[in-house]
Each structure stands twice: as structure tokens, then as C-alpha cells.
Protein backbone atom coordinates (compact mmCIF):
# COMPACT_ATOMS: atom_id res chain seq x y z
CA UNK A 1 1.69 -169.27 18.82
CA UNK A 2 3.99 -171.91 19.62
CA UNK A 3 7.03 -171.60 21.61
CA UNK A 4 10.71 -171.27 19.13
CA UNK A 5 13.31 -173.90 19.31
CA UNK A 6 15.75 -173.67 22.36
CA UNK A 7 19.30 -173.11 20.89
CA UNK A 8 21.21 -176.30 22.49
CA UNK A 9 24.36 -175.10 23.95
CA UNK A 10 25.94 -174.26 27.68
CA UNK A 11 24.02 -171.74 29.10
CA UNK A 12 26.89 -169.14 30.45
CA UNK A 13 24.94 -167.54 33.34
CA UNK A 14 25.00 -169.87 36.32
CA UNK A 15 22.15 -168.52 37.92
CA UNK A 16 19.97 -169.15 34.45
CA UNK A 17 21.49 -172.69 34.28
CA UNK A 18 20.55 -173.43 37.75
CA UNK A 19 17.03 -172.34 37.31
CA UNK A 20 17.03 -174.33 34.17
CA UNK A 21 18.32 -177.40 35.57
CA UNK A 22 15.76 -177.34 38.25
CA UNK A 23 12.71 -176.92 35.75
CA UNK A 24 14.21 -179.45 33.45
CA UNK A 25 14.67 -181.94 36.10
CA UNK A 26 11.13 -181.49 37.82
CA UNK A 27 9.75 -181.85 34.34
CA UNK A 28 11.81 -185.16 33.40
CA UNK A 29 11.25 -186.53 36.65
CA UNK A 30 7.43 -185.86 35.88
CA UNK A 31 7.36 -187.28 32.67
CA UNK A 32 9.17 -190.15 33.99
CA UNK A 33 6.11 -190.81 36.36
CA UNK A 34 3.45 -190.25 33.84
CA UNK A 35 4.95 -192.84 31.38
CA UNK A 36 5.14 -195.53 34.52
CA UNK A 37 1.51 -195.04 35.28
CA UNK A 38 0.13 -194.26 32.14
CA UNK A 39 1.84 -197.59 30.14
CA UNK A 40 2.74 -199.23 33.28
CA UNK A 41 6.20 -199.39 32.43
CA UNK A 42 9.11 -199.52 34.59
CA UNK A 43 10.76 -196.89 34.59
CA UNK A 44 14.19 -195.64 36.38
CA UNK A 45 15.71 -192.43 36.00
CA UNK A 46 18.97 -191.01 38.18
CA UNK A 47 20.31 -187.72 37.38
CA UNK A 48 23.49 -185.77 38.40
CA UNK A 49 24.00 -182.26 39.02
CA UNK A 50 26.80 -180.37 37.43
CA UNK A 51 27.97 -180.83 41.91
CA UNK A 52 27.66 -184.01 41.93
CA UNK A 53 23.60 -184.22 43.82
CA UNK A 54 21.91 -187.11 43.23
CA UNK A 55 18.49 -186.94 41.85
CA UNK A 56 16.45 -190.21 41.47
CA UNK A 57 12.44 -191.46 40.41
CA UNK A 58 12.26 -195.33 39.82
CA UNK A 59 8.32 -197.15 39.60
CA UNK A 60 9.23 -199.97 41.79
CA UNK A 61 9.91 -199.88 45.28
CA UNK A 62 13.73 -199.84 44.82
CA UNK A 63 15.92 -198.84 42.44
CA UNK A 64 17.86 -201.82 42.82
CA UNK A 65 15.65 -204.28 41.47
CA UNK A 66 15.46 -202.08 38.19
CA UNK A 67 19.11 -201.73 38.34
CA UNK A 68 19.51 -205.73 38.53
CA UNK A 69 16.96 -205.86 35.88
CA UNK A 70 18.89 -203.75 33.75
CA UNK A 71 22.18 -205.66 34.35
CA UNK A 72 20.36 -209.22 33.28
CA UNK A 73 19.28 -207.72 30.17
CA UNK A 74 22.06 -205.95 29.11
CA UNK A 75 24.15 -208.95 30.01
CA UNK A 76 21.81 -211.35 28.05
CA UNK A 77 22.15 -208.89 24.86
CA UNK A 78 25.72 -208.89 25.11
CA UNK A 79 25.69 -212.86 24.36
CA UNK A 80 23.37 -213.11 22.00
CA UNK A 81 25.51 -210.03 20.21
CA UNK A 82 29.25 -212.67 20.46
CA UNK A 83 29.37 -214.26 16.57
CA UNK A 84 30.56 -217.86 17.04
CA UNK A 85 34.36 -217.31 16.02
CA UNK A 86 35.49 -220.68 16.66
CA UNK A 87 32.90 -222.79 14.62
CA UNK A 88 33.89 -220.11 11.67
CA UNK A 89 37.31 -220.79 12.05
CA UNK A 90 37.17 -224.81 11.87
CA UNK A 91 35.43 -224.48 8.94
CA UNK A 92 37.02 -226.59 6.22
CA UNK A 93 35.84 -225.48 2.54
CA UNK A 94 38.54 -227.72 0.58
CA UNK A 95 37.31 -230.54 -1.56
């Protein structure tokens, strides 16, 4: 018998969302692992605590160089994704 579906809402008792959080996290942070060795993929994963604690797993060495990764791409997707307004606009359709 399989487990039932966890209702997905703010757990009211601290103490249960602590405990929670903890399991949660050591279970992402695992998965986070497998999938780098398994698929050797790099993978980077930085979670906050309702306090503020930092909790962190990257596959390379430093964080950084996935961060900087991350950056290049997303910066590279962002001009690919800018339409070409000013050819558009000198467009002239009269005959």
C-alpha cells in the first residue's frame, strides 16, 4: 500500500515543520547527488531556511563556477529571446 498524497499547505506546528524541513532537505540534497553521479550532470542546489541558514550541494568543486555558468547561459538566452525591433520598423511595404 502506497503512501496518500501530502496535502500542500503551511504546516502550523513549528516543531512538525522543522522536522519536515530537515527530512525534505536531506532528501533533496540527496537526490541532487544521485542525479550528478548517476547522469553526470551538473548540478547546484542552495536552499534557505524559513531563518535565513544557508544550505548548499553543487557537483563541481565550487559553486561559483556553476553560478557563472548559469549567468552565461541565461544571459545568452536572453539575446537570442530580443525580436529585432528596428529592422521591423524600417520596413517599407509601399509600392
Amino acid at each position: 500500500m502506497g503512501r496518500g498524497r501530502v496535502e500542500m499547505k503551511r504546516i502550523e506546528s513549528k516543531i512538525n515543520r522543522q522536522v519536515t524541513f530537515s527530512k525534505r532537505r536531506a532528501g533533496l540534497l540527496k537526490k541532487a547527488h544521485e542525479i550528478s553521479i548517476l547522469c553526470d550532470a551538473e548540478v547546484s542546489l542552495i536552499v534557505f531556511s524559513h531563518k535565513g541558514k544557508l544550505f548548499e550541494y553543487s557537483s563541481e568543486s565550487c559553486m561559483e563556477k556553476v553560478l557563472e555558468h548559469y549567468e552565461r547561459y541565461s544571459y545568452a538566452e536572453k539575446q537570442l529571446k530580443v525580436p529585432d525591433s528596428h529592422v521591423n520598423a524600417q520596413t517599407n511595404w509601399s509600392v
